[in-house]
Each structure stands twice: as C-alpha cells, then as structure tokens.
N, C-alpha and C. Protein backbone atom coordinates (compact mmCIF):
# COMPACT_ATOMS: atom_id res chain seq x y z
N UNK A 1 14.29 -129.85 146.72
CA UNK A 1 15.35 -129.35 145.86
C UNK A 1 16.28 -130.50 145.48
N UNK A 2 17.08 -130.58 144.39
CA UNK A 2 17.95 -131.48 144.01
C UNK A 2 19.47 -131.61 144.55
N UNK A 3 20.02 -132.16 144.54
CA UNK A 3 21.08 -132.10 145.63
C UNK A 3 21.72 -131.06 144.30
N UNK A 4 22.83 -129.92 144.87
CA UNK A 4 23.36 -128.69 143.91
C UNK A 4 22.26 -127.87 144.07
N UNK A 5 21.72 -127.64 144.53
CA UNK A 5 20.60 -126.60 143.95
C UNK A 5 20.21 -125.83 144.94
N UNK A 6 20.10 -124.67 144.85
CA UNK A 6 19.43 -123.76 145.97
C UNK A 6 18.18 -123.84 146.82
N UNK A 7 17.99 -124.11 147.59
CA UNK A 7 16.98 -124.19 148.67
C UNK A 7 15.74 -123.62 148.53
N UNK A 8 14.60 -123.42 147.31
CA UNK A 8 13.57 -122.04 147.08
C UNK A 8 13.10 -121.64 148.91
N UNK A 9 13.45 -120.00 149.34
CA UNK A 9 12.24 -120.30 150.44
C UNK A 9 11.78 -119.16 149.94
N UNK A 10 10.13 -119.05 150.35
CA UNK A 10 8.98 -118.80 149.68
C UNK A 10 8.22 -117.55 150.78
N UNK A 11 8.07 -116.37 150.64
CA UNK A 11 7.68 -115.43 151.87
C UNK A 11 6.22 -115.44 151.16
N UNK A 12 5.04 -115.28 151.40
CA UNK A 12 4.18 -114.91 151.52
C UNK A 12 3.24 -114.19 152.17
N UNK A 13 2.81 -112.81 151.76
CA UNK A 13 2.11 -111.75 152.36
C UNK A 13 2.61 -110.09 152.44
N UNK A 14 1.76 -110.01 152.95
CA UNK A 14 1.94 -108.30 153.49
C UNK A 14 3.82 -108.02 153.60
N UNK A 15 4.28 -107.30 152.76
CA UNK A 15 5.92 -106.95 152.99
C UNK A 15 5.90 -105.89 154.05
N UNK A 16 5.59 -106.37 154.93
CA UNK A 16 5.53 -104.97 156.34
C UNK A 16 6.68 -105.85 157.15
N UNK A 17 6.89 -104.86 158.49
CA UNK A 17 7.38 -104.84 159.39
C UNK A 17 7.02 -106.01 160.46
N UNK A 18 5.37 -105.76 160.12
CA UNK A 18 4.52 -106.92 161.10
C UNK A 18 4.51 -108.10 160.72
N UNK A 19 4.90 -108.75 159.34
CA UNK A 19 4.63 -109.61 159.10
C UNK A 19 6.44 -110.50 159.25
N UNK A 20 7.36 -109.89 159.97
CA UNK A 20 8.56 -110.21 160.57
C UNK A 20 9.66 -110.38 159.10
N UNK A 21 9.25 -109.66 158.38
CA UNK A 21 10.47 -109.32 157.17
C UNK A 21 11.72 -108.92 157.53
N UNK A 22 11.82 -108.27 158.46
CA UNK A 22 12.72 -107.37 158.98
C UNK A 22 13.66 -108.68 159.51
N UNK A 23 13.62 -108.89 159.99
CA UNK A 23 14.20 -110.38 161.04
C UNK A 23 14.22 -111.43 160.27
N UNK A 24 13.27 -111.65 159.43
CA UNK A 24 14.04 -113.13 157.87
C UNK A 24 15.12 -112.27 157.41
N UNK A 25 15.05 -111.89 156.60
CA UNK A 25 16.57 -111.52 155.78
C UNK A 25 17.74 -111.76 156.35
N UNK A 26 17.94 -111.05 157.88
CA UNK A 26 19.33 -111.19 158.39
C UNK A 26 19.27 -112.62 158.93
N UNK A 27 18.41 -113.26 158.98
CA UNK A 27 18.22 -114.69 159.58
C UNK A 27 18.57 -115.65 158.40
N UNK A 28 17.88 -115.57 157.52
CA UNK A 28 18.16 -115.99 156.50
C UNK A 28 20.01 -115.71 155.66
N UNK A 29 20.41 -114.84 156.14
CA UNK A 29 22.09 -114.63 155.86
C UNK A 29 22.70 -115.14 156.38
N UNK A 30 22.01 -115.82 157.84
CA UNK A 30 22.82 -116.93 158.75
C UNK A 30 22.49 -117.96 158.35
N UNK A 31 21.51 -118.84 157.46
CA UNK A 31 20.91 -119.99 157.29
C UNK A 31 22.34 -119.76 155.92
N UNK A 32 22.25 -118.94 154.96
CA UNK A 32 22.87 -119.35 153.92
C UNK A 32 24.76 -119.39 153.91
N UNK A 33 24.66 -119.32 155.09
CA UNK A 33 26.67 -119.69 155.56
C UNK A 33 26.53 -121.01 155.40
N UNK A 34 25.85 -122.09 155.98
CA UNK A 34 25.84 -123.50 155.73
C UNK A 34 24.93 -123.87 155.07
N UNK A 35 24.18 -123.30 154.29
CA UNK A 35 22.99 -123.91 153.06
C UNK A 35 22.48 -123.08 151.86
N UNK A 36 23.16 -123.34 150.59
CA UNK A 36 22.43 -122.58 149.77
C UNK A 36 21.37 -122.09 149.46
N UNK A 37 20.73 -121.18 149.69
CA UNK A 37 19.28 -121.05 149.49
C UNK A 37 18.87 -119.05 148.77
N UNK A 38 17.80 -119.14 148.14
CA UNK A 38 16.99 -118.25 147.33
C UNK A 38 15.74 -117.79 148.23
N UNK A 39 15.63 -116.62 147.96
CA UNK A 39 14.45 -116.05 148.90
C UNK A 39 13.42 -115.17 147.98
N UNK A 40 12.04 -116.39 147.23
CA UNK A 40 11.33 -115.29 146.72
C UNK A 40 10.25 -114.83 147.32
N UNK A 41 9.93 -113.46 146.70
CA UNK A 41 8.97 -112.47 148.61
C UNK A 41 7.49 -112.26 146.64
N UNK A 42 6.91 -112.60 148.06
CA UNK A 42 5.04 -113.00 146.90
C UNK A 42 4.41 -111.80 148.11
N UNK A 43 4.14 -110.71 147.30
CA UNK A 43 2.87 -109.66 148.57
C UNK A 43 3.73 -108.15 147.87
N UNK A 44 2.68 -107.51 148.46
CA UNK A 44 3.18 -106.34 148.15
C UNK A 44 3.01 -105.77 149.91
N UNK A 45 3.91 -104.18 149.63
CA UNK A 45 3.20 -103.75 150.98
C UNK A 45 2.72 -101.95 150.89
N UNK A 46 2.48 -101.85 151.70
CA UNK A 46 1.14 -100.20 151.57
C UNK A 46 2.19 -99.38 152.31
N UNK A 47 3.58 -99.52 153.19
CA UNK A 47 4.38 -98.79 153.85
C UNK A 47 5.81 -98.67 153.02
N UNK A 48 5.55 -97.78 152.20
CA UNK A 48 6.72 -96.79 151.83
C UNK A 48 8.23 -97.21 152.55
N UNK A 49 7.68 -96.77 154.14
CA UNK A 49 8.96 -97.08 154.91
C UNK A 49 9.56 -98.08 155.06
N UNK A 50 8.52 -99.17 155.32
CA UNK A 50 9.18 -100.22 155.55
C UNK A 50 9.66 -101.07 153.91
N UNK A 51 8.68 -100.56 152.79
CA UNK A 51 9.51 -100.83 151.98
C UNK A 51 11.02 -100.32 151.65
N UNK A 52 11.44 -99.46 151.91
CA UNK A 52 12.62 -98.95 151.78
C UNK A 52 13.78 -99.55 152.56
N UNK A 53 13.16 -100.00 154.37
CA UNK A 53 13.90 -100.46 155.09
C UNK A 53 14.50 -102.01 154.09
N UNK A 54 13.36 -102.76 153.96
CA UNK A 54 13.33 -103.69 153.41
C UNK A 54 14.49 -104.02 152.31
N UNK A 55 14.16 -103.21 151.65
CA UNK A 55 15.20 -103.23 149.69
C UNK A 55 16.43 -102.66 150.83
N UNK A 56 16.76 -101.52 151.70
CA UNK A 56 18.26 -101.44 152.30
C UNK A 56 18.58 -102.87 153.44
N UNK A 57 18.05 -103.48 153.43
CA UNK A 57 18.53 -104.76 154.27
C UNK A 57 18.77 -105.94 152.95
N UNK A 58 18.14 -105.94 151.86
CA UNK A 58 18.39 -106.96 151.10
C UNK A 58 19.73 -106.78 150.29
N UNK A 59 20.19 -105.18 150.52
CA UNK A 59 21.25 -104.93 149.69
C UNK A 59 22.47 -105.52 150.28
N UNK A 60 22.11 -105.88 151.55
CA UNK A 60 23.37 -106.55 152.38
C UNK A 60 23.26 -108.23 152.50
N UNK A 61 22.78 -108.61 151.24
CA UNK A 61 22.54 -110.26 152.01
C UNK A 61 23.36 -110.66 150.47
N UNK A 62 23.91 -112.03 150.95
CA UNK A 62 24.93 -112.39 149.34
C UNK A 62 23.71 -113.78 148.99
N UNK A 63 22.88 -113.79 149.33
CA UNK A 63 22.05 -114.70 148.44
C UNK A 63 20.74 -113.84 147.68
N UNK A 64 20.66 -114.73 146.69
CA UNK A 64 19.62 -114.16 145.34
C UNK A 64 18.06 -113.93 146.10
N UNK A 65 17.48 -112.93 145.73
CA UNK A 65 16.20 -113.25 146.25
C UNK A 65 15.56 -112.41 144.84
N UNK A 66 14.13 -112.33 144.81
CA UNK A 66 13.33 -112.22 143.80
C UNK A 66 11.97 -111.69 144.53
N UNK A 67 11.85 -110.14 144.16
CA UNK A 67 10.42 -109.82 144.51
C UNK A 67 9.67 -109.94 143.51
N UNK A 68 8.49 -110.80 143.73
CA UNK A 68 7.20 -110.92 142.62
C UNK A 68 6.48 -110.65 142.69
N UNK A 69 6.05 -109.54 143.55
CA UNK A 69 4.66 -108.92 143.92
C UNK A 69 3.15 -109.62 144.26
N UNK A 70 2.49 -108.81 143.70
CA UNK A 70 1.14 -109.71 143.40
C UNK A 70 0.90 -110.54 142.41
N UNK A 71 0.59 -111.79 143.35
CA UNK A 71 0.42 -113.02 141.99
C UNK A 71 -1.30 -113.68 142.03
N UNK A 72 -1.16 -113.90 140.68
CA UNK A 72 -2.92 -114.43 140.81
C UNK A 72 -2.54 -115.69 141.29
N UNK A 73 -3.85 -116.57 141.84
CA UNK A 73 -3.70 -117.83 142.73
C UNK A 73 -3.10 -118.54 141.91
N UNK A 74 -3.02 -118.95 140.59
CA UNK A 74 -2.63 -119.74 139.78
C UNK A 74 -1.10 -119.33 139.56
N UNK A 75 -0.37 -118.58 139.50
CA UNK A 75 0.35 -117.96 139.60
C UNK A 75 1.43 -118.36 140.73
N UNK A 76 0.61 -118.28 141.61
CA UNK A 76 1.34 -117.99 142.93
C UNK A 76 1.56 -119.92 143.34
N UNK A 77 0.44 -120.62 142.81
CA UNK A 77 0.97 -121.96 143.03
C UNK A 77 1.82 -122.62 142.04
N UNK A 78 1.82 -122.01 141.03
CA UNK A 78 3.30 -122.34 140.20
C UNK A 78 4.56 -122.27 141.06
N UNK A 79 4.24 -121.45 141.83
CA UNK A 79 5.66 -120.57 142.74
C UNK A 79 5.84 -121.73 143.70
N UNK A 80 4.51 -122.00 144.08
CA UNK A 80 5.11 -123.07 145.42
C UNK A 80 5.38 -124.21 144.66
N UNK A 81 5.09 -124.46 143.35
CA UNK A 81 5.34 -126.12 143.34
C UNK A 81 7.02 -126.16 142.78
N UNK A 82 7.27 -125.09 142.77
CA UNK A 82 9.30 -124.64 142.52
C UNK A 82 9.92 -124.48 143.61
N UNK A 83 9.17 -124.05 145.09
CA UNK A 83 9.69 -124.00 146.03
C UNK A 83 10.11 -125.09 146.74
N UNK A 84 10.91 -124.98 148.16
CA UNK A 84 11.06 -126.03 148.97
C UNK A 84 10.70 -125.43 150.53
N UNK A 85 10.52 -124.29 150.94
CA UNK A 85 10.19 -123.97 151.99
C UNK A 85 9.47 -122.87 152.23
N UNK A 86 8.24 -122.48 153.05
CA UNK A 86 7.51 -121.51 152.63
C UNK A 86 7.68 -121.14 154.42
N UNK A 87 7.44 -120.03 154.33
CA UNK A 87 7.89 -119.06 155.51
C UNK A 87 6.83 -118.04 156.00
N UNK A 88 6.45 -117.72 156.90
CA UNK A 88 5.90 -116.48 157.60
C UNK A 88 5.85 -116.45 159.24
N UNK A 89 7.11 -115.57 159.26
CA UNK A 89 7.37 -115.25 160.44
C UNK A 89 6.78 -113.88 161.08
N UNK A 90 5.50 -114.00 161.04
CA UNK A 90 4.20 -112.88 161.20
C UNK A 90 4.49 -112.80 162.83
N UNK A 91 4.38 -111.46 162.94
CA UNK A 91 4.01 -111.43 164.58
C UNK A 91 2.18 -111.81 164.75
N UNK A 92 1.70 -110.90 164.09
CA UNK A 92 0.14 -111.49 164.63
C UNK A 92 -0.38 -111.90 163.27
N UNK A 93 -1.52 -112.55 163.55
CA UNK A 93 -2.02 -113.08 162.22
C UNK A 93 -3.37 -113.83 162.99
N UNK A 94 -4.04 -114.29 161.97
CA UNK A 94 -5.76 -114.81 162.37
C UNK A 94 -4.89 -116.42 162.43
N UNK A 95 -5.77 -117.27 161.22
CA UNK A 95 -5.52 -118.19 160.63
C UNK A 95 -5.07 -117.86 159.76
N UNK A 96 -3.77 -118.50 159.11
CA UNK A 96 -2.91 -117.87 157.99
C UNK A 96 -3.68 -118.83 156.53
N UNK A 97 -4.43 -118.69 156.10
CA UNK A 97 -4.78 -119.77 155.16
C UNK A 97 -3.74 -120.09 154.10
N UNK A 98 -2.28 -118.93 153.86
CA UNK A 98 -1.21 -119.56 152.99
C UNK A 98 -0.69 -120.83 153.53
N UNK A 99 -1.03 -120.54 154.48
CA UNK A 99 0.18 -122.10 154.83
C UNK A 99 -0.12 -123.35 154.66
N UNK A 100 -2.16 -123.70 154.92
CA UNK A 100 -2.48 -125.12 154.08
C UNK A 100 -2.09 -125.10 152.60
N UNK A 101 -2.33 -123.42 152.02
CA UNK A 101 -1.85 -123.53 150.82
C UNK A 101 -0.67 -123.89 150.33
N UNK A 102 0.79 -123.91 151.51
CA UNK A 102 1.60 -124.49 150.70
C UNK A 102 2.07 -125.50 150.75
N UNK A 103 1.42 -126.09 152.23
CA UNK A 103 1.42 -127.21 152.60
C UNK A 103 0.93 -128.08 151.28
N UNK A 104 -0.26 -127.67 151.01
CA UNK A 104 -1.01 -128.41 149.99
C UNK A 104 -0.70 -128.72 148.26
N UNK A 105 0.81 -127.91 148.47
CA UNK A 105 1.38 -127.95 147.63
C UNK A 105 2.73 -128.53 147.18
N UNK A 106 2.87 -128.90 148.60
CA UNK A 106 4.19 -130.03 148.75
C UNK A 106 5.17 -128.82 149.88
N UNK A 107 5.06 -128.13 149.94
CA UNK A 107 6.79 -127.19 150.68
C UNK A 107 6.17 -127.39 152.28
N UNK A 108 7.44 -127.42 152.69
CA UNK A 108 7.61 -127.64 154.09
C UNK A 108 7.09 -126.22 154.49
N UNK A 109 6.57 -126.08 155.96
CA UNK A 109 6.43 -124.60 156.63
C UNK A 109 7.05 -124.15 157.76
N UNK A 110 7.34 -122.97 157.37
CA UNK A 110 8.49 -122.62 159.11
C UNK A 110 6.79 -121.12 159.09
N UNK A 111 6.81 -121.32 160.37
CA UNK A 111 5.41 -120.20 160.68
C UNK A 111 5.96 -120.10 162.20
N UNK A 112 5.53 -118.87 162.58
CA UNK A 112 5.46 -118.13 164.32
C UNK A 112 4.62 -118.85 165.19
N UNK A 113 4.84 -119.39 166.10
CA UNK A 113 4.11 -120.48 167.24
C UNK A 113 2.88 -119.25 167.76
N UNK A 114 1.98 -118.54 166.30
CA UNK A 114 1.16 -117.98 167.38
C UNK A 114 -0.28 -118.51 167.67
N UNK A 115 -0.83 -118.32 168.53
CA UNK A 115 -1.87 -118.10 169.66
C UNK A 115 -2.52 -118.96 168.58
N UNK A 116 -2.94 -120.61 169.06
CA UNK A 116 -4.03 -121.62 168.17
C UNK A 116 -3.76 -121.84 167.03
N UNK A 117 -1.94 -121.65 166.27
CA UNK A 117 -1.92 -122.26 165.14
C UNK A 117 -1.76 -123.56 165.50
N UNK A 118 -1.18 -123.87 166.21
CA UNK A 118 -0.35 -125.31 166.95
C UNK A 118 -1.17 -126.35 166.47
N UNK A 119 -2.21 -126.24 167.31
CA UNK A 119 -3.02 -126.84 167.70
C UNK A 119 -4.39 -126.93 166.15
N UNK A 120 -4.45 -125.93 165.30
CA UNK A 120 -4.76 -125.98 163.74
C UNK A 120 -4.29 -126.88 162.95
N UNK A 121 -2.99 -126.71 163.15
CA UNK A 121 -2.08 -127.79 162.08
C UNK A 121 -1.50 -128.52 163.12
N UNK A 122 -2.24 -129.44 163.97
CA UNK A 122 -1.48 -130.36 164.74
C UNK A 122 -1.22 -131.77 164.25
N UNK A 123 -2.57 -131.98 162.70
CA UNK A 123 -2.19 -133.25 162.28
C UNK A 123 -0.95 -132.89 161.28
N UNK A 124 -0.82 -132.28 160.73
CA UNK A 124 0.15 -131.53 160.00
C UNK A 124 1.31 -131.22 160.62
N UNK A 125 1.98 -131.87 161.28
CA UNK A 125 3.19 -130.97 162.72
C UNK A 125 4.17 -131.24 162.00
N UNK A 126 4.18 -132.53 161.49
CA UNK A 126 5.59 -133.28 160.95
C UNK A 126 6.04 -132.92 159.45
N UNK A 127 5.27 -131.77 159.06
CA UNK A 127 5.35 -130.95 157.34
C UNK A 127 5.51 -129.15 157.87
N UNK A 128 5.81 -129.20 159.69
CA UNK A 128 5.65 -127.46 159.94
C UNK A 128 6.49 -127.47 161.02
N UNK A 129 7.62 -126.37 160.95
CA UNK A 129 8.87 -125.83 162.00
C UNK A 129 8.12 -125.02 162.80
N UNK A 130 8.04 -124.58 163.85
CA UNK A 130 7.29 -123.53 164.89
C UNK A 130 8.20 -122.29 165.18
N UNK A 131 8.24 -121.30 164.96
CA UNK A 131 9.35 -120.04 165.35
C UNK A 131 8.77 -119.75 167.02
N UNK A 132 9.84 -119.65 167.64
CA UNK A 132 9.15 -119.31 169.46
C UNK A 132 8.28 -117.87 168.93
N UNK A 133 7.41 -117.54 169.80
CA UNK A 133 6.65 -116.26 169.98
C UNK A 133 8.13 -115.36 170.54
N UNK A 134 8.28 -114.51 169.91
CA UNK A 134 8.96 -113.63 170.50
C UNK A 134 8.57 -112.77 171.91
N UNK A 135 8.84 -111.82 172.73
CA UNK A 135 8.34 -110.89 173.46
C UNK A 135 7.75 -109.72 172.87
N UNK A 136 6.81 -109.56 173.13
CA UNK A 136 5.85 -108.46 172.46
C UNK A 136 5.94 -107.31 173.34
N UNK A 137 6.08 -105.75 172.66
CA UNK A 137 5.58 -104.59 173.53
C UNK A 137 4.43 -104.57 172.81
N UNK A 138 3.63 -104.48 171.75
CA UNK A 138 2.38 -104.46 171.28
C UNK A 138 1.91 -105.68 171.02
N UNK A 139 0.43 -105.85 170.39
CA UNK A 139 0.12 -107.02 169.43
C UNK A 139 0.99 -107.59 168.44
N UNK A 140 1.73 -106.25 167.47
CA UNK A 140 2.22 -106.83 166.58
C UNK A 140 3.44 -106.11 166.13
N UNK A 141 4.81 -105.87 167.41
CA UNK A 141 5.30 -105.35 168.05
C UNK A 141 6.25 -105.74 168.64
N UNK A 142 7.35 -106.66 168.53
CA UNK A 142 8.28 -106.93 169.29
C UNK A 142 8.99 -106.22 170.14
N UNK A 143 9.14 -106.84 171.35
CA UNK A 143 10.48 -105.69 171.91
C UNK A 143 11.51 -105.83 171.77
N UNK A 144 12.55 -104.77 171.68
CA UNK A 144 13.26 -104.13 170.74
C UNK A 144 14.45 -105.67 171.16
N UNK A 145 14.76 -105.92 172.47
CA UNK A 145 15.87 -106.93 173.09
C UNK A 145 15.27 -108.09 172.41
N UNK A 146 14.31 -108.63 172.51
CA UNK A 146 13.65 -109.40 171.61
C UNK A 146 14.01 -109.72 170.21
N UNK A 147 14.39 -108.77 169.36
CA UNK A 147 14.41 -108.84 167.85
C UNK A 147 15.40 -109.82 167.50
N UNK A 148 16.94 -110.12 167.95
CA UNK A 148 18.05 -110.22 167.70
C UNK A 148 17.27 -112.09 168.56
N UNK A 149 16.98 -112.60 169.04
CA UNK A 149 16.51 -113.64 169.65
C UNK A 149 15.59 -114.15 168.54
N UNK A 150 15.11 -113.54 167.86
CA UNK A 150 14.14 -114.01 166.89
C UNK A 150 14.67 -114.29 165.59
N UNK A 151 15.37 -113.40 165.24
CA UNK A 151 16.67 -113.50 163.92
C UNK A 151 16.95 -114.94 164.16
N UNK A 152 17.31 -115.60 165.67
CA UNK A 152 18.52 -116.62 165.78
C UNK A 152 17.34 -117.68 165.39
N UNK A 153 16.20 -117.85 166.13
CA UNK A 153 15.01 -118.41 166.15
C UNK A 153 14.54 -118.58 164.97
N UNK A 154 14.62 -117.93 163.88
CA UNK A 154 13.85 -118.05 162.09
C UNK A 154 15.20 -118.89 161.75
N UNK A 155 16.03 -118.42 162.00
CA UNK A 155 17.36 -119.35 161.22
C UNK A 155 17.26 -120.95 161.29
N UNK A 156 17.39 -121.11 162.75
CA UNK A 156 17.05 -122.28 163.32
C UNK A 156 15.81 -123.11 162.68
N UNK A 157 14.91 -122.51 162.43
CA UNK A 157 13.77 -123.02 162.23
C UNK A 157 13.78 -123.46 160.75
N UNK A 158 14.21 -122.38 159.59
CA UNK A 158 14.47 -122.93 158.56
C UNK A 158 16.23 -123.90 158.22
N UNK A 159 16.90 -124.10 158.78
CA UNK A 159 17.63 -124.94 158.89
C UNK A 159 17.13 -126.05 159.25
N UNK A 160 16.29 -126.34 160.32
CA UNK A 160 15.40 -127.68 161.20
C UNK A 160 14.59 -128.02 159.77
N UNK A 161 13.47 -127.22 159.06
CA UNK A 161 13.27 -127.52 157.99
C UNK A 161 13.62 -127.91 156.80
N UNK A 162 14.34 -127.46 156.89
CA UNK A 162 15.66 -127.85 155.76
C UNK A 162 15.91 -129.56 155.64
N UNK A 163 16.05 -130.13 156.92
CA UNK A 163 16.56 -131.44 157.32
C UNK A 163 14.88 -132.20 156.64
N UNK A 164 14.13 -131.84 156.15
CA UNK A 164 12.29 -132.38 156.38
C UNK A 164 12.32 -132.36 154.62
N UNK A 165 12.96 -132.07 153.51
CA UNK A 165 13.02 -131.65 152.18
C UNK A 165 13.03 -133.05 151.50
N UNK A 166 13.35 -134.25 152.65
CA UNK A 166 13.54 -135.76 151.98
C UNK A 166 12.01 -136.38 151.95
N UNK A 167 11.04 -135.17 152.93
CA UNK A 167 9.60 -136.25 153.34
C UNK A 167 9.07 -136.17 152.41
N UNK A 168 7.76 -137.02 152.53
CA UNK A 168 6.74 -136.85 151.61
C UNK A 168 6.34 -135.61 151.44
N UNK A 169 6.00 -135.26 150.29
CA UNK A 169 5.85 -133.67 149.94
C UNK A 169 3.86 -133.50 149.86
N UNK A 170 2.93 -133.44 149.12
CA UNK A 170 2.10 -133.44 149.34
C UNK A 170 1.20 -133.58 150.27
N UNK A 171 0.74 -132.77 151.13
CA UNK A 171 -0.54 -133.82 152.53
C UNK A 171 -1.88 -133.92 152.16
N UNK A 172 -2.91 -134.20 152.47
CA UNK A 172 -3.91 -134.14 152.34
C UNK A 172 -4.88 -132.99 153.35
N UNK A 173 -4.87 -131.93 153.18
CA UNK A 173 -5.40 -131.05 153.83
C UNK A 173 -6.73 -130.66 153.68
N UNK A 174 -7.65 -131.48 153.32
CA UNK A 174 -9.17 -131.43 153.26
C UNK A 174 -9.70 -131.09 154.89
N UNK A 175 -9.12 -131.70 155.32
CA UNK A 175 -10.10 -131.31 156.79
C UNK A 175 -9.85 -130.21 157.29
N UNK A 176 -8.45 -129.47 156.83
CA UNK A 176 -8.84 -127.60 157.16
C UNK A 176 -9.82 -126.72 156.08
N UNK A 177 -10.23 -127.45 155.03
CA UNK A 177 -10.98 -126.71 154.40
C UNK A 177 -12.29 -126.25 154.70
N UNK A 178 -13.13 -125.32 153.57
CA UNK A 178 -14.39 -124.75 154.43
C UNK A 178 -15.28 -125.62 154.42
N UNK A 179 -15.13 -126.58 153.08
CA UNK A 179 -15.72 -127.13 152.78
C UNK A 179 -16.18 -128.78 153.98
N UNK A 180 -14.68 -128.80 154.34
CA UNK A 180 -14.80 -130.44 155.39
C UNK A 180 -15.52 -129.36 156.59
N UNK A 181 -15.33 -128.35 157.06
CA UNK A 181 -16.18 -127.76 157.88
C UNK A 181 -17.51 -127.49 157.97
N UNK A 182 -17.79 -127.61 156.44
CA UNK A 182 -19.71 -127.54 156.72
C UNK A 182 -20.34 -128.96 156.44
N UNK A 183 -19.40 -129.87 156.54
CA UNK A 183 -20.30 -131.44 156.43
C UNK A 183 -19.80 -131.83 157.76
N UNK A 184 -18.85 -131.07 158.51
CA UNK A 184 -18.79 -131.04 160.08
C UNK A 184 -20.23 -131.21 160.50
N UNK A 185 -20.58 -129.56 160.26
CA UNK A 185 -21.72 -128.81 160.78
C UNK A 185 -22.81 -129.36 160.30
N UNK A 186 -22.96 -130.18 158.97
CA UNK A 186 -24.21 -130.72 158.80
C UNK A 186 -24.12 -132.58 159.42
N UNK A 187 -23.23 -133.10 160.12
CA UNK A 187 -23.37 -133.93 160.59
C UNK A 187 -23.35 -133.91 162.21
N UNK A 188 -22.88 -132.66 162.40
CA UNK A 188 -23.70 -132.50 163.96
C UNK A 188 -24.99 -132.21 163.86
N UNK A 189 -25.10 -131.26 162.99
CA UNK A 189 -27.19 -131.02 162.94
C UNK A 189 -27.91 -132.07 163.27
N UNK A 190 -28.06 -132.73 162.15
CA UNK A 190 -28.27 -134.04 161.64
C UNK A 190 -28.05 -135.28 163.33
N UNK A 191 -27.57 -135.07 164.10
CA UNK A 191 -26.97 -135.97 164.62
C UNK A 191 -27.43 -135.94 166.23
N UNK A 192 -27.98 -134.38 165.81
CA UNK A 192 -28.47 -133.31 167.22
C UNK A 192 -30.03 -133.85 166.86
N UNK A 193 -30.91 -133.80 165.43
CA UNK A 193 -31.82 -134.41 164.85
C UNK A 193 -32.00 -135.67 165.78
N UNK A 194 -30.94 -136.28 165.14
CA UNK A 194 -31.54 -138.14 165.58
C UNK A 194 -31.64 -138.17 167.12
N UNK A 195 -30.86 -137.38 168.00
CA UNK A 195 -31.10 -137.48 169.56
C UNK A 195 -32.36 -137.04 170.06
N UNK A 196 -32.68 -136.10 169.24
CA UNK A 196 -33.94 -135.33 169.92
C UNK A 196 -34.88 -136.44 169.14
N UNK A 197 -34.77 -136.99 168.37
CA UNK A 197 -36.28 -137.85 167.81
C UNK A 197 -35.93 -139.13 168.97
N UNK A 198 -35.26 -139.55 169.14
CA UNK A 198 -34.73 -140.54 170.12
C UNK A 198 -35.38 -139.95 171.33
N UNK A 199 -35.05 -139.35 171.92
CA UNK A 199 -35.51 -138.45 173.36
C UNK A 199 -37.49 -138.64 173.44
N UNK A 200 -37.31 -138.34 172.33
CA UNK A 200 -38.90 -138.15 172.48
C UNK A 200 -39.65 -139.11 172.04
C-alpha cells in the first residue's frame, strides 16, 4: 500500500463460522485503532445463519469492507494484485491452495498455524504470519473461552504483517505446484530405475 492509503486485507473462502469470520471482524476493529485498513471478503457461504451473524457483526466495525462474492480466477487475482494482506483464519482446512495463490501474487499471509501448514510453506515463512491454533471442542470448533484469545491472536498477526508490506512482494512458488510435484515423482522413478540397473 502507499503510505495514506488503506491497508487492502483480502478474506478468501467459505463465509462460515468455520472458516474463523466470526473472530476477524472484531479483530480486525482492533487492528484498525492503529492502522488504516479495508476488508474485502471473496466466497460465498451455504449458512443463512451465519450469514446473518456475519452482516450483524460488520454493522459494528467503522472500517469499509466490501463483499464480492464469487469471483472467476481471473477476477479474483485482479483482487489480490490491489491487495496488501490476505487472510484465513480457518479452524480446519486441508492444504489451503489460496494462499500460494496470494502469495504468488505479491500479498503477505496471516493463516491459522494448522496441523502441516508450517512446515508446507516453510520456504515461504518470511512472506506468512502464523495465528496460534486456538483450543478446539470439535475439529472445527473452538471453545467458547478460547474465542476472545483468538480475536487478540488475528489482530496481532495482521499488525506483525503489516510491518512485512516493505518486502519483496512476489515469490517464486513453483515448487508447491502440481506440476514441480510430478517431475518430483518422475525423478525419483527414474532414479529408483538407475539403482536397480546398477544393483544388477
């Protein structure tokens, strides 16, 4: 972002409960007491309820945010190359593949320290904030004492990011792709080949 200018941060995914919406917003109302910043939300969601919770928590925040629903890929990377920080404070999740995506697009990442992302994007550490794992009563489920610890925890994390907006913006993220993964796999074949002709 330019110095004057609002901070873009960038939500991507599922607008549920699980994907820790609930806990950015009011986190994000504490980040914007000492830093200007914009919150646009990219996903739609399938829960009624939690959409509703959602739009009554945004009615209480004094910074701008912008729902854009579903965006085609082209679309949606216009979005990141306007952004400055891309966010998902998911309780559970696989491999999040947005996040090389926005990595790969220049924005810093604040993401949930869960289970083998770490260690995914470990060459990548110094372009990604870690949110602590909260306490879980389910998979994807916080407990309830928990929630208010996590609020403080997303704030933190996009503030810490915040300070990272001077680095180099672009990485080179070929080696999480599928593609650097199957010349992995064809150079172990290949490699498993030359031992066994060797052996014998």
């Amino acid at each position: 972002c330019q110095n004057g200018e609002r901070v873009r941060v960038i939500f991507t995914g599922k607008v549920t409960e699980a994907k820790g919406v609930m806990e950015l917003i009011p986190a994000l109302q504490i980040v914007s007491e000492s830093l200007p910043l914009e919150l646009i939300i990219i996903g739609s969601t399938s829960s009624e309820s939690d959409y509703k919770k959602i739009r009554n928590l945004l009615s209480h925040v004094s910074y701008p945010y912008e729902f854009r629903g579903l965006l085609s890929q082209e679309d949606m990377v216009k979005e990141y190359h306007e952004g400055d920080i891309f966010i998902l404070p998911s309780y559970y999740e696989g491999l999040p593949l947005v996040v090389p995506e926005a990595l790969n697009s220049g924005l810093k990442a604040v993401v949930t320290s869960l289970p083998g992302i770490k260690d995914w994007l470990y060459e990548y550490s110094d372009l990604v904030t870690f949110i602590p794992m909260p306490d879980m009563d389910t998979i994807d489920t916080p407990a309830v004492e928990a929630r208010e610890k996590f609020v403080g925890d997303i704030a933190s994390a996009v503030l810490e990011a915040s300070g990272k907006l001077g680095m180099r913006g672009r990485c080179d993220l070929y080696s999480l792709s599928w593609d650097a993964l199957g010349e992995r796999v064809v150079k172990l074949y290949y490699s498993f080949l030359k031992n066994e002709k060797t052996e014998k």
